[in-house]
Protein backbone atom coordinates (compact mmCIF):
# COMPACT_ATOMS: atom_id res chain seq x y z
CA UNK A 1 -62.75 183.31 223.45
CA UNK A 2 -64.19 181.78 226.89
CA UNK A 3 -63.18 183.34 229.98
CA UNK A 4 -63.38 181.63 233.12
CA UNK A 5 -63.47 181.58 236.87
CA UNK A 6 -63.07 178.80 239.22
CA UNK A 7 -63.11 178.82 243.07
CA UNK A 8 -62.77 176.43 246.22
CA UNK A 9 -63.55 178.11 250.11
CA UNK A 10 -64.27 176.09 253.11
CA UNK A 11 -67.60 177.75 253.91
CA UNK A 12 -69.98 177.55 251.14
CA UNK A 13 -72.32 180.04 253.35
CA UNK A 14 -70.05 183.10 252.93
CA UNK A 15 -69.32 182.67 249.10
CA UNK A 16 -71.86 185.61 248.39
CA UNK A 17 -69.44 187.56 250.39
CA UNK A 18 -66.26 186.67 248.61
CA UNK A 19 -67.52 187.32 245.64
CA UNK A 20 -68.23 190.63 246.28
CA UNK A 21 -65.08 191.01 247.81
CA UNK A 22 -63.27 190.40 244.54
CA UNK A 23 -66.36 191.61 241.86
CA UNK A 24 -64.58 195.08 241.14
CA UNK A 25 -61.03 193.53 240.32
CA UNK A 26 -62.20 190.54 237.63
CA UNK A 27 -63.25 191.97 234.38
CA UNK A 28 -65.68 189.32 233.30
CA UNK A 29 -67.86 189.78 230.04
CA UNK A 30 -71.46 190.41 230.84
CA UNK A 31 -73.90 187.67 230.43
CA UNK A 32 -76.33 189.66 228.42
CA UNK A 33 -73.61 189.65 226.07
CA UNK A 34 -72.02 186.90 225.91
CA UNK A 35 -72.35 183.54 223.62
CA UNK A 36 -73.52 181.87 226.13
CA UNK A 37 -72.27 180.92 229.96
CA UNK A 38 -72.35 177.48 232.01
CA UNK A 39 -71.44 176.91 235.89
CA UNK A 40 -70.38 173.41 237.23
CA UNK A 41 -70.16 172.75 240.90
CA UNK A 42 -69.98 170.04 243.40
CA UNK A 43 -73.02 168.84 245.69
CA UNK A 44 -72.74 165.85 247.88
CA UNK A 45 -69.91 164.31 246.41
CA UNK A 46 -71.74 164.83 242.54
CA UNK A 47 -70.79 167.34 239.76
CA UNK A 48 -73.81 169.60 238.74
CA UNK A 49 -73.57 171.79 235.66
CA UNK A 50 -76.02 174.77 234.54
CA UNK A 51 -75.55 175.67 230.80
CA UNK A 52 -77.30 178.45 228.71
CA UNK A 53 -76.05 178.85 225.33
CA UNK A 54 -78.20 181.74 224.10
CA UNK A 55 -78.82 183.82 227.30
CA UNK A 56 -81.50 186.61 227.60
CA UNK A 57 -80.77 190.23 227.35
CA UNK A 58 -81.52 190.78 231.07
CA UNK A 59 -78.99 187.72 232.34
CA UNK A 60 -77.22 188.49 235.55
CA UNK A 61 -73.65 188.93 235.82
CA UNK A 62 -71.95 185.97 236.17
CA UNK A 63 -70.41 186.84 239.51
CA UNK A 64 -74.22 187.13 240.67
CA UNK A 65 -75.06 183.64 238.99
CA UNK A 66 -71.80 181.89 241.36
CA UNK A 67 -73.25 183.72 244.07
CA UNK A 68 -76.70 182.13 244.33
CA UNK A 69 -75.29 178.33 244.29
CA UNK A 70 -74.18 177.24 246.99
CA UNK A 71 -70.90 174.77 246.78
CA UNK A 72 -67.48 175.20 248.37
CA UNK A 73 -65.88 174.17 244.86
CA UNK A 74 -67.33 176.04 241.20
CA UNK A 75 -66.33 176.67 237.83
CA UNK A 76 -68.02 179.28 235.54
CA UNK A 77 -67.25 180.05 232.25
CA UNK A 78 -68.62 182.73 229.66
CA UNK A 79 -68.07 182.97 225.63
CA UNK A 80 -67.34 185.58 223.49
CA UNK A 81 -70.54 186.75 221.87
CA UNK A 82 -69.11 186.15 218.34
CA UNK A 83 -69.43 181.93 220.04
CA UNK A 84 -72.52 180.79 220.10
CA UNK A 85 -72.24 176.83 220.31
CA UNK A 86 -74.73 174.23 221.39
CA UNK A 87 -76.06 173.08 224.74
CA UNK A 88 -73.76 170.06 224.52
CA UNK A 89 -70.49 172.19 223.61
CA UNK A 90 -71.06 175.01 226.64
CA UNK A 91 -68.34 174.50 229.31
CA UNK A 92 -67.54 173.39 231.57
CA UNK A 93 -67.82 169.64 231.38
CA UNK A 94 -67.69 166.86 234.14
CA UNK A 95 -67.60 163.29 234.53
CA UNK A 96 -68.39 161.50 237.90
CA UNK A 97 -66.87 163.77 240.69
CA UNK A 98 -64.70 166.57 238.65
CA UNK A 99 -65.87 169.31 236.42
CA UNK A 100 -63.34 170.90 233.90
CA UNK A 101 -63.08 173.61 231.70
CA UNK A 102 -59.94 175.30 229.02
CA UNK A 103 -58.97 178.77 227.68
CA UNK A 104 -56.72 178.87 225.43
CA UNK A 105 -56.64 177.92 221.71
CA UNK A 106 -58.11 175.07 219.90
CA UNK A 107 -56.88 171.82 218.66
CA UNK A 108 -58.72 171.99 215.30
CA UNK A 109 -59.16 169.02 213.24
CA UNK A 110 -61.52 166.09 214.50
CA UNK A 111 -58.76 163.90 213.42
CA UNK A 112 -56.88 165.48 216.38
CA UNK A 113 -59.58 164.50 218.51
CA UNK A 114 -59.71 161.15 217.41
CA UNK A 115 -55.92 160.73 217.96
CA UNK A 116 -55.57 162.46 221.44
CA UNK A 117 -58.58 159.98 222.53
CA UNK A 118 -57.17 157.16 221.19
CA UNK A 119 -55.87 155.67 224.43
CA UNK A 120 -58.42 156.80 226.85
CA UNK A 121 -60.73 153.76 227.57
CA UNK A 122 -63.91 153.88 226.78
CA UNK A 123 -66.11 154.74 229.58
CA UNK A 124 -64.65 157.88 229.93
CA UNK A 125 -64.33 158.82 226.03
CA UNK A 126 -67.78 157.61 225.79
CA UNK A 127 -68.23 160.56 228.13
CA UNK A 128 -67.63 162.66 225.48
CA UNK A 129 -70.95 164.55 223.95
CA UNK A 130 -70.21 167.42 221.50
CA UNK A 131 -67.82 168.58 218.99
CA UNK A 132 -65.13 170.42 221.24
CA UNK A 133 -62.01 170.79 221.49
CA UNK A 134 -62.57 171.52 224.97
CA UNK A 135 -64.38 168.57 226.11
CA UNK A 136 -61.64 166.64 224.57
CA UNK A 137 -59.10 167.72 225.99
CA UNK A 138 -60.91 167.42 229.79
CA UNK A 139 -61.32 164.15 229.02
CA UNK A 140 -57.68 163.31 228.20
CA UNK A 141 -57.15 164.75 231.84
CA UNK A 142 -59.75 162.53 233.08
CA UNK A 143 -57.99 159.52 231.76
CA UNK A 144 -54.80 160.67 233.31
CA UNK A 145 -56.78 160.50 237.11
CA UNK A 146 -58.39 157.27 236.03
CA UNK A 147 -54.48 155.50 235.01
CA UNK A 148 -53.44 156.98 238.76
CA UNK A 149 -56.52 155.97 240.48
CA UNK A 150 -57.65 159.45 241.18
CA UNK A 151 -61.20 160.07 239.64
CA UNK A 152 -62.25 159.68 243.33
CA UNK A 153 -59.42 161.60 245.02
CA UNK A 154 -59.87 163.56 248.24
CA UNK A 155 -58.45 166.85 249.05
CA UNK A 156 -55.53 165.72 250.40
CA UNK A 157 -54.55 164.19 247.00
CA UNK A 158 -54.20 167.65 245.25
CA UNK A 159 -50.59 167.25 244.61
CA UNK A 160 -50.89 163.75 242.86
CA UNK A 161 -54.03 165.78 240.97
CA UNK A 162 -52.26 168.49 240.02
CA UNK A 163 -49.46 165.99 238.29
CA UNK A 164 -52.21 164.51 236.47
CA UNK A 165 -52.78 167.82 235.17
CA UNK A 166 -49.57 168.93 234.16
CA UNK A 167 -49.27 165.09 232.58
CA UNK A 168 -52.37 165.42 230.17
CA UNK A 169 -51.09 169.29 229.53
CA UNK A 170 -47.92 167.50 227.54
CA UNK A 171 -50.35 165.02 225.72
CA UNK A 172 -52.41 167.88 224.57
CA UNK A 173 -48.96 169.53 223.58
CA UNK A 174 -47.91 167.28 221.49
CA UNK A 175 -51.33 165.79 220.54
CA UNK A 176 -53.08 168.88 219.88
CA UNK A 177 -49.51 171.19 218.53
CA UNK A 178 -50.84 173.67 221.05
CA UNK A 179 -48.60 177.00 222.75
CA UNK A 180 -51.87 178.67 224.39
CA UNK A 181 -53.60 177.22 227.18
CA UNK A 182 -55.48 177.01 230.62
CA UNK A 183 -57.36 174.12 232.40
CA UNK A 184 -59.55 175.12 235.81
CA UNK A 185 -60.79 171.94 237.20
CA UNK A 186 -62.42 171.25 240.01
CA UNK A 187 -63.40 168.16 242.40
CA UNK A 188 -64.97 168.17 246.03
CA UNK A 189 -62.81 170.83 247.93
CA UNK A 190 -60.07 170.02 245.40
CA UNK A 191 -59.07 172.89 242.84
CA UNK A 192 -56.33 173.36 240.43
CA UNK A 193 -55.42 174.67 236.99
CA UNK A 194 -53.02 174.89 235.16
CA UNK A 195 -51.07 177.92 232.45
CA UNK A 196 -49.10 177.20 229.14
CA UNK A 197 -48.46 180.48 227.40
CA UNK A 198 -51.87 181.98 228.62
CA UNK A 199 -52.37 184.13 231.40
CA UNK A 200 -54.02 182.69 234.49
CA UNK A 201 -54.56 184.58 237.81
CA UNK A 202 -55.03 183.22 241.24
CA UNK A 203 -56.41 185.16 244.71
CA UNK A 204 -56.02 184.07 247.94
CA UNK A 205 -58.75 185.00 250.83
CA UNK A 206 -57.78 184.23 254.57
CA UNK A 207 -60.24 185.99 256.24
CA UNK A 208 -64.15 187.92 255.73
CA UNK A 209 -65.76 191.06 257.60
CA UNK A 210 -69.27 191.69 256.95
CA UNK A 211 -72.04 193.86 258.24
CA UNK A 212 -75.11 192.67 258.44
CA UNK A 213 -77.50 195.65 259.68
CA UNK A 214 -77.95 198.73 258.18
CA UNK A 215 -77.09 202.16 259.91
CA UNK A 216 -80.32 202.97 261.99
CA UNK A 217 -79.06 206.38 262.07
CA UNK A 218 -76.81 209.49 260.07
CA UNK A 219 -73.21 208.94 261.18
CA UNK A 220 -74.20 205.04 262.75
CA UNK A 221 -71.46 202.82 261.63
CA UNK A 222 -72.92 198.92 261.78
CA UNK A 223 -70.36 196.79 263.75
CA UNK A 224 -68.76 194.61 261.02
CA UNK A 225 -69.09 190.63 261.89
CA UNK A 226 -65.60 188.73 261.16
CA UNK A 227 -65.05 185.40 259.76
CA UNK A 228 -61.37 184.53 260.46
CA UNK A 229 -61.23 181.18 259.69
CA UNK A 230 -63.22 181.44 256.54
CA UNK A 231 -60.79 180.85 253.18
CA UNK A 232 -61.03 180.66 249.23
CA UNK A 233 -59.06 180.76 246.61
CA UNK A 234 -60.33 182.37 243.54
CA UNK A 235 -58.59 181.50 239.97
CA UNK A 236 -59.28 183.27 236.33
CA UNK A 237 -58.26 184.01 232.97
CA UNK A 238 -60.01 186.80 232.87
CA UNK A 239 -58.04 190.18 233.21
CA UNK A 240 -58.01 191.52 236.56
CA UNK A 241 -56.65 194.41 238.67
CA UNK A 242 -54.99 194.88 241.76
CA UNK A 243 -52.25 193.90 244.27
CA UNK A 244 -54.51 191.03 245.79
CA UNK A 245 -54.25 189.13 242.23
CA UNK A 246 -51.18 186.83 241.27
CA UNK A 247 -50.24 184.91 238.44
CA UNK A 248 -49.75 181.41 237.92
CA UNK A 249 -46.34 180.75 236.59
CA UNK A 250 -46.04 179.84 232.95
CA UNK A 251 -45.75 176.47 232.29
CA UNK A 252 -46.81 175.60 236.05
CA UNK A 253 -49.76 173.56 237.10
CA UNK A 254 -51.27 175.40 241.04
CA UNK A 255 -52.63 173.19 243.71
CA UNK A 256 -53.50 173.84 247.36
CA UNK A 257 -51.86 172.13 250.04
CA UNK A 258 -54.57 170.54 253.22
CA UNK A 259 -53.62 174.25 254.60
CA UNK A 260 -54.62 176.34 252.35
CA UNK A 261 -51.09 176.93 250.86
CA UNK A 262 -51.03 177.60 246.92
CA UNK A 263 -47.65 175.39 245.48
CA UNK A 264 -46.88 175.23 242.06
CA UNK A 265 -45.85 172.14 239.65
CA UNK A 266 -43.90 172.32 236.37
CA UNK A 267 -45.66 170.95 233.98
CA UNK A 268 -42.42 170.19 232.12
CA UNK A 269 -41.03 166.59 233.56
């Protein structure tokens, strides 16, 4: 099984700092570990990915990995050990401005794959490199922002996103005969994702305090420097403690509004 994390902020310079914030409460599987890990941000208006599918025994936690990049919108992911897959089938995936990736369970058959891309057109489909059911199923959400005219959206089209989401979660319903599943996907300062039967966990951060010096003495306590205006919100399949955490309502796709405000969409119409 993949686990993955996803987050948007509006200050890619204090993402180190967030992620520290919320490293003790996400129980990722280590790297080291794993069956392999990917990351897929946005730079400039493009979607970037970073895939290993066979990482060394000394890999860095993931956490430290999101840490290093710096992008106000990411999307990590990290397999089971028992998963090793190649290059072309690590998520996430992207196409043009978004990056994707799924938890959940599996459509199966190629034939299922064939069928569920039946009626995307072809220069997205074409889009399509490995064997996944993953990367299919991105792409059917792709298609659904292409027929609304969103594979460019802006931030302040999160809520028409976010019903393209919950649209291509039906297809892949009924398509794919599927009861488990999670989409993160991301676009430039644009997140949102989406739970069907599979538990998906969303953190809000309004706010950061650092301190940047060390004590120069026994008992000196560094003056912390504060951030108010800095925010992020941090979503995950990944099990995770504490009050801070929330879940995203089953069968609900989660947006952000321009301010910051999570709001939820049923993915039933």
């Amino acid at each position: 099984m993949s686990r993955l994390i996803g987050y948007v902020c509006n200050d890619d310079s204090l993402m180190p700092v967030a992620l520290r914030l919320i490293q003790e409460s996400v129980e990722l599987p280590p790297t080291a570990k794993s069956g392999g890990f990917g990351l897929g941000w946005l730079k400039e208006g493009r979607s970037l990915l970073r895939t290993t599918p066979k990482p060394a025994p000394s890999s860095p936690a993931l956490l430290d990995l999101m840490a290093d990049i710096r992008a106000r919108a990411l999307i990590a992911c990290v397999r089971d050990r028992r998963e090793v897959v190649d290059t072309l089938d690590q998520q996430p995936f992207r196409l043009r401005r978004w990056v994707f990736a799924h938890g959940g369970e599996d459509a199966g058959l190629p034939a299922t794959h064939q069928q569920l891309l039946a009626d995307v057109p072809r220069f997205v489909s074409s889009n399509v490199k490995g064997t996944t059911s993953s990367e299919v199923f991105g792409h059917v959400f792709l298609n659904e922002l292409h027929r609304r005219n969103l594979l460019d959206a802006e931030a302040d089209a999160a809520g028409q996103c976010a019903a393209a989401l919950a649209a291509a979660i039906r297809t892949i319903q009924v398509g794919a005969a599927v009861a488990d599943f999670a989409a993160i996907s991301i676009s430039a300062r644009l997140l949102i994702a989406g739970a069907l039967g599979h538990a998906l966990h969303f953190r809000e951060v309004r706010g950061l305090s650092q301190t940047k010096e060390l004590p120069l003495f026994a008992g000196h306590k560094p003056r912390p420097t504060s951030h108010p205006t800095f925010k992020a919100l941090f979503v995950t399949d990944a099990p995770v403690r504490g009050p801070e955490w929330q879940e995203v309502p089953d069968g609900h796709v989660l947006w952000l509004e321009r301010d910051w405000t999570a709001r939820f969409l049923p993915i039933a119409e």
